[in-house]
Each structure stands twice: as C-alpha cells, then as structure tokens.
C-alpha atoms as a PDB file:
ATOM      1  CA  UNK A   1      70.065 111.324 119.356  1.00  0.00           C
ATOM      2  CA  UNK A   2      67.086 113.390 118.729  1.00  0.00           C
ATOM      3  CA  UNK A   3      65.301 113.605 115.432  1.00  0.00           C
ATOM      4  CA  UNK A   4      65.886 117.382 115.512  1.00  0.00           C
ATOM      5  CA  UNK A   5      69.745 116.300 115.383  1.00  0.00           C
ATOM      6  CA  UNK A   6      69.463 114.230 112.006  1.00  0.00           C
ATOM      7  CA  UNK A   7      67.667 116.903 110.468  1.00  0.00           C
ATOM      8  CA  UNK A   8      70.495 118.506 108.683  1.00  0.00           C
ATOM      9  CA  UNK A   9      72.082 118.292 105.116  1.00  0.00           C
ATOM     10  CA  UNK A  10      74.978 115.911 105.065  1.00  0.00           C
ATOM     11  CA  UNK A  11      75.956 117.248 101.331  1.00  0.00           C
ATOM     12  CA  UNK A  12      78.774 118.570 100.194  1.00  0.00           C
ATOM     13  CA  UNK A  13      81.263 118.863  97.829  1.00  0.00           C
ATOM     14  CA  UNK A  14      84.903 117.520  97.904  1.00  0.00           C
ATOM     15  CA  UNK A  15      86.806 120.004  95.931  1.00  0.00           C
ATOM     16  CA  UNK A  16      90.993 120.486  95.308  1.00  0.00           C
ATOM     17  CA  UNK A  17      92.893 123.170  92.919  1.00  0.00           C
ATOM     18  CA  UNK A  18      92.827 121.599  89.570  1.00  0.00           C
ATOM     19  CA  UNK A  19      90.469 118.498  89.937  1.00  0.00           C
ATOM     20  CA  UNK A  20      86.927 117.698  89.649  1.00  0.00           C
ATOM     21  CA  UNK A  21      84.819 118.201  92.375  1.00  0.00           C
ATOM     22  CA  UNK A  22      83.595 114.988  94.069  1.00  0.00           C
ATOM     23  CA  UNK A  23      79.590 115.562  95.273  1.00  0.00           C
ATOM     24  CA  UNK A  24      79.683 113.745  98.913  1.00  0.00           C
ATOM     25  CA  UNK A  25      77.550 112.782 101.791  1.00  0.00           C
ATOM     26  CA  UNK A  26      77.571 110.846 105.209  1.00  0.00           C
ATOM     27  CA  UNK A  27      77.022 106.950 104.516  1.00  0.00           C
ATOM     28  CA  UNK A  28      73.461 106.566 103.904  1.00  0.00           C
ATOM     29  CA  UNK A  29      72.970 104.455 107.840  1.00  0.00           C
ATOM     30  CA  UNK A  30      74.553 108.322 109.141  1.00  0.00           C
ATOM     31  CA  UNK A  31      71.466 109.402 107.550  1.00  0.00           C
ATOM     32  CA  UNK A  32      73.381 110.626 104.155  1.00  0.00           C
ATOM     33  CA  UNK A  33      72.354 110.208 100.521  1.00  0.00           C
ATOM     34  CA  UNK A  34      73.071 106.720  99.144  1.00  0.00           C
ATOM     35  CA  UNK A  35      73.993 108.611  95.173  1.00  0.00           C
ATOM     36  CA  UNK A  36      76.555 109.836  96.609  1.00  0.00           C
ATOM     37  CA  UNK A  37      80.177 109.173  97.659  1.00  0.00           C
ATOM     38  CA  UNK A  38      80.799 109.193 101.858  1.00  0.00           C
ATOM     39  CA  UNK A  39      84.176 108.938 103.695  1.00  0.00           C
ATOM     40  CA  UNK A  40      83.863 105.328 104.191  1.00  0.00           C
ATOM     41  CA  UNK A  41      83.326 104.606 100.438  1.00  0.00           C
ATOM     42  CA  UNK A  42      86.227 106.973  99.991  1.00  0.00           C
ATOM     43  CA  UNK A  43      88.468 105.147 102.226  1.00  0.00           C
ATOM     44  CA  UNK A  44      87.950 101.806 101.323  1.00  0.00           C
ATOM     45  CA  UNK A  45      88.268 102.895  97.300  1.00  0.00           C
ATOM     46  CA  UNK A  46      91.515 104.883  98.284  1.00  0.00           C
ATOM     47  CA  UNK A  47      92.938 101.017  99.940  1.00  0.00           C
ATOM     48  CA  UNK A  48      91.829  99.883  96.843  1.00  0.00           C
ATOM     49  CA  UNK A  49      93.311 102.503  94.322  1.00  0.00           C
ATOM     50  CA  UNK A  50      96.723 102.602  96.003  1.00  0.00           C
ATOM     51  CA  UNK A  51      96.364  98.543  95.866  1.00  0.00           C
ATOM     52  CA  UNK A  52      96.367  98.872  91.820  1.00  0.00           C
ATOM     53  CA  UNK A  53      98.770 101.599  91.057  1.00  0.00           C
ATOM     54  CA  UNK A  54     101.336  99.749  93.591  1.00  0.00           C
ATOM     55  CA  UNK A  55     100.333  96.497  92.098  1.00  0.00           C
ATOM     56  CA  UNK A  56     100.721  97.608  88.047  1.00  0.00           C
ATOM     57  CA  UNK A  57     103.964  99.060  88.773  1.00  0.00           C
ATOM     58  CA  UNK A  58     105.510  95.494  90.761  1.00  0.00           C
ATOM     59  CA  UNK A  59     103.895  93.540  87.593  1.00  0.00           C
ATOM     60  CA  UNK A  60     105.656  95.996  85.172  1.00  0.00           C
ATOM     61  CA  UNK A  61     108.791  95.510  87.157  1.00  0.00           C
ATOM     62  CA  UNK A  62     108.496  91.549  86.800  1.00  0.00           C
ATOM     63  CA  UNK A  63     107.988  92.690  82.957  1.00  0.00           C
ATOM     64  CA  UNK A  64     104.696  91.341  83.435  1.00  0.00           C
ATOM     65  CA  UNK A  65     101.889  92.191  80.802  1.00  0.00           C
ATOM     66  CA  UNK A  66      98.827  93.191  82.699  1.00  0.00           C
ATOM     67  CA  UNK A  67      96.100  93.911  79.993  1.00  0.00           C
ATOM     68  CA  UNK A  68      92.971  94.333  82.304  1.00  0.00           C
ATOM     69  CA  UNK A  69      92.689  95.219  86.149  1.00  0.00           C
ATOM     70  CA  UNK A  70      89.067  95.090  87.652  1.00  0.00           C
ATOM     71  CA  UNK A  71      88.678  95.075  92.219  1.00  0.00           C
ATOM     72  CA  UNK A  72      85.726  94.633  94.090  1.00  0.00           C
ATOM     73  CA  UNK A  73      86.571  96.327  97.292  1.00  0.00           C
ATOM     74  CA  UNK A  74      84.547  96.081 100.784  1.00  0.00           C
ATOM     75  CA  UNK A  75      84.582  97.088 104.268  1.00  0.00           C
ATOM     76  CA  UNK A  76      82.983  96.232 107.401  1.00  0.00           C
ATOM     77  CA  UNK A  77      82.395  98.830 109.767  1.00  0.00           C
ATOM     78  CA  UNK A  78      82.281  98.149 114.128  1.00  0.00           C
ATOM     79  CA  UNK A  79      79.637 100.293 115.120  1.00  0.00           C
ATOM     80  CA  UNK A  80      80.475 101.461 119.187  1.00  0.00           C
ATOM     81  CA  UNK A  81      77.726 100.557 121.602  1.00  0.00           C
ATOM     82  CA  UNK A  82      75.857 103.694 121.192  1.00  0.00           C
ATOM     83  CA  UNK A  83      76.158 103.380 117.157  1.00  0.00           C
ATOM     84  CA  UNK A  84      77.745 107.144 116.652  1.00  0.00           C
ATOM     85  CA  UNK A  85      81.359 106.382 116.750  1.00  0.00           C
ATOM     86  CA  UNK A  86      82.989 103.155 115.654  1.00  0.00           C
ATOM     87  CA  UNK A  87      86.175 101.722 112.985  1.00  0.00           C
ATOM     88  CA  UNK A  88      86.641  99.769 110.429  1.00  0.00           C
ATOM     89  CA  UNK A  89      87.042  95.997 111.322  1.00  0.00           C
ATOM     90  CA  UNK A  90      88.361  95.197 107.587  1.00  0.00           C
ATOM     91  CA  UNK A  91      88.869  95.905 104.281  1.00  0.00           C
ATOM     92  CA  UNK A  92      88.731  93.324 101.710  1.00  0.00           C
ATOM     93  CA  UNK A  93      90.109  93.757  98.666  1.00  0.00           C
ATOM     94  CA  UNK A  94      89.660  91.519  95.125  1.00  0.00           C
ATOM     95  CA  UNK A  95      91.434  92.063  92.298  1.00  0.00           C
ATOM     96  CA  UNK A  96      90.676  90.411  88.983  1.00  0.00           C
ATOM     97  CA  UNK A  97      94.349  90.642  86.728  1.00  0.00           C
ATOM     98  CA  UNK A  98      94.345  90.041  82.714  1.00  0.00           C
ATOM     99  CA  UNK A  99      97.680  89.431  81.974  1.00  0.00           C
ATOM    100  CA  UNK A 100      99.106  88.231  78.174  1.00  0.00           C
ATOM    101  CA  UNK A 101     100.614  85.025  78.668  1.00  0.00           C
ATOM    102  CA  UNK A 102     104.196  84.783  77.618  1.00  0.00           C
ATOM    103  CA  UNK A 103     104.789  82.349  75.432  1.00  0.00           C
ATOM    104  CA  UNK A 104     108.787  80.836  75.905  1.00  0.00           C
ATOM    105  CA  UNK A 105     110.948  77.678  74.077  1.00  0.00           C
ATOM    106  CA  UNK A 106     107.090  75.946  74.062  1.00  0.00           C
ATOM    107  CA  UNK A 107     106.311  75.947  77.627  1.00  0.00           C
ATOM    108  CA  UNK A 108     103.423  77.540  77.563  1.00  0.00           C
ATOM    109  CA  UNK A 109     101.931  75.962  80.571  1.00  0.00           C
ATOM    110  CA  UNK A 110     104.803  76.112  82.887  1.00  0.00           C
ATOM    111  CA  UNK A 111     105.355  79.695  81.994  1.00  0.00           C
ATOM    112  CA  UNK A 112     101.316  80.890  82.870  1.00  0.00           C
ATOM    113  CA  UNK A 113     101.401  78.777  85.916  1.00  0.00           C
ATOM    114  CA  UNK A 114     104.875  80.543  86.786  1.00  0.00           C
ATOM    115  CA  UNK A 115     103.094  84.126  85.908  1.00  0.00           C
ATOM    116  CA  UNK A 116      99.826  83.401  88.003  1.00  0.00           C
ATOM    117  CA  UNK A 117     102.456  83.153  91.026  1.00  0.00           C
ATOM    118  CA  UNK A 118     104.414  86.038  90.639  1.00  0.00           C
ATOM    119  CA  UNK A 119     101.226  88.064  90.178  1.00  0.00           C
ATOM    120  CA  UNK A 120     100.091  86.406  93.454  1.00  0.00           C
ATOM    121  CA  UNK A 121     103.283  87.088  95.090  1.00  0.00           C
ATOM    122  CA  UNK A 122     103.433  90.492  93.425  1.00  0.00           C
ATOM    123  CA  UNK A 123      99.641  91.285  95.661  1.00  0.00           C
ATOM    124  CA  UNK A 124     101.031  90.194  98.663  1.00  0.00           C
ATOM    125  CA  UNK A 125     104.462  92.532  98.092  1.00  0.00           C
ATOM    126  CA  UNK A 126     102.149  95.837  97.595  1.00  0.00           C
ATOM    127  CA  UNK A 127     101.484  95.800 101.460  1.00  0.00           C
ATOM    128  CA  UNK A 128     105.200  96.682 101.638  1.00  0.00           C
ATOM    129  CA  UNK A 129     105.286  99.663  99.315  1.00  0.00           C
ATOM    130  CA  UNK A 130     101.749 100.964  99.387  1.00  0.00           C
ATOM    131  CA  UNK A 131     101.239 104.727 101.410  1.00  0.00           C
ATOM    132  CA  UNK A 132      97.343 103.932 102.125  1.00  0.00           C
ATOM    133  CA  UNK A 133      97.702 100.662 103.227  1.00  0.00           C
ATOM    134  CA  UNK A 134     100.737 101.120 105.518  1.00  0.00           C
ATOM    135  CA  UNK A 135      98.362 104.130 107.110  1.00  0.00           C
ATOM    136  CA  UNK A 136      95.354 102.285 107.786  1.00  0.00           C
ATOM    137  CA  UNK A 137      94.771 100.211 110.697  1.00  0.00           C
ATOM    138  CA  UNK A 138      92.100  97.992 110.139  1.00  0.00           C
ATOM    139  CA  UNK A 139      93.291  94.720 108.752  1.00  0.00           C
ATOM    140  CA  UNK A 140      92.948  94.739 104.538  1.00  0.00           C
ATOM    141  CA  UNK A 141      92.980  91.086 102.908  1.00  0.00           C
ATOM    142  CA  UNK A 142      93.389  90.296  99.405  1.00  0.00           C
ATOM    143  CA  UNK A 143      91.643  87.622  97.589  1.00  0.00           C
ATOM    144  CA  UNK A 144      93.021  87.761  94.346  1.00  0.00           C
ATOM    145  CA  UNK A 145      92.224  86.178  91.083  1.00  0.00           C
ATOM    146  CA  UNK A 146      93.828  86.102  87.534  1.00  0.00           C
ATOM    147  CA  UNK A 147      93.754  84.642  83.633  1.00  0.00           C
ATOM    148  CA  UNK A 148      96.008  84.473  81.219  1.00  0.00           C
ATOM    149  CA  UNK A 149      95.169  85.485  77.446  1.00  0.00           C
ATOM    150  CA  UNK A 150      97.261  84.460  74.535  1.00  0.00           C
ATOM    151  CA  UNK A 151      96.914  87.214  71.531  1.00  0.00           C
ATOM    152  CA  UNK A 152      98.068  86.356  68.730  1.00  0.00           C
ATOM    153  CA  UNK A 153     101.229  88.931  67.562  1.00  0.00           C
END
C-alpha cells in the first residue's frame, strides 16, 4: 500500500433513528484514531453485551440475585499475509457477577457454593440462547468469576 492510500479520514459517525450517534474510526493499526470506537471494538463489545443481557435474564430465571455485572472483553485478530484482510481468531470474554447470597434453614455455605455453580452453568447456557454469539464464527471463551455478598434485610 502506498502512503498516498492511508492518507484519508477514517472518521465517521455511526448514527440510527432515535439513538445517539456513536463517533467511529478504523482500529488505530488500520491507521484510525485510537479515541474512538472501530468495528472490531464494536464487535467484540456487541459478544460481550449480548453475553450480559442473555446472562441476567438465565440468573433471573434461576431467581438468582445478581447485584453487580462488570466484563473485560478481548479479541485477537489473524492478520492475512499481506496484513489488509484477516478474522478474528477469538474472543474472550470475563465476567465478574455480584450476586446476594441466599441465605436458607442455616446453610449458608452450601447454598453460595450451590449459587457460584448455577451462575457458572448459567455462562456456559448463554451460548445457546445468545443472537451475537450464535452469529459469530470465531471461537468466544468465557472465564468467569463471581462473589457472593450477604446484606443485611
């Protein structure tokens, strides 16, 4: 590629009837602008969004309590040969789940431990169910993590 070929504005806006715009670029090694959002950081937060919402609904199925919901999502991109073109390799998703702990007949423990399961389980069930997910190709893993939190009534 010739410099004359990068020399062109990768901004724009991202902009749908209703909702607020979304100020966009080409990833900042497609010579973009790194303060802004780029298809690839789109992508990987749209794995990661669908994740959530799939995810909160399951726990609130279970009657689970989630009171905080925090992911640190990533993605690894395969460059081709010539370094234009290339995919996604993987998408690695990790959630961080506050859930109240449900206090029943004094087992405590045994109840939390039983919880931290199902809200394992519950990540591993949202491949099922989530649109984004089901669409994308590259593999997505999940690396969860979660704590209980007893608040007093």
């Amino acid at each position: 590629m010739q410099a004359s070929e990068r020399r062109f504005s990768r901004k724009h806006v991202i902009e749908a009837e209703g909702l607020h715009p979304i100020e966009a670029s080409a990833a900042r090694v497609f010579h973009g602008d790194a303060d802004r959002w780029n298809p690839e950081l789109l992508l990987i937060s749209a794995v990661a969004e669908c994740h959530m919402m799939t995810f909160l609904f399951l726990a609130k199925r279970e009657g689970l309590e989630i009171l905080d919901y925090r992911c640190r999502a990533e993605g690894t991109l395969a460059l081709d040969a010539d370094g234009v073109g290339g995919e996604f390799a993987g998408i690695s998703l990790f959630p961080v789940v506050t859930f109240r702990a449900r206090e029943e007949a004094g087992l405590h423990e045994e109840t939390c431990l039983h919880d931290e399961a199902t809200i394992i389980a519950l990540h591993d069930e949202v491949g099922k169910y989530c649109f984004i997910a089901r669409s994308v190709t590259a593999p997505i893993t999940v690396e969860p993590a979660q704590r209980a939190v007893t608040l007093e009534n």
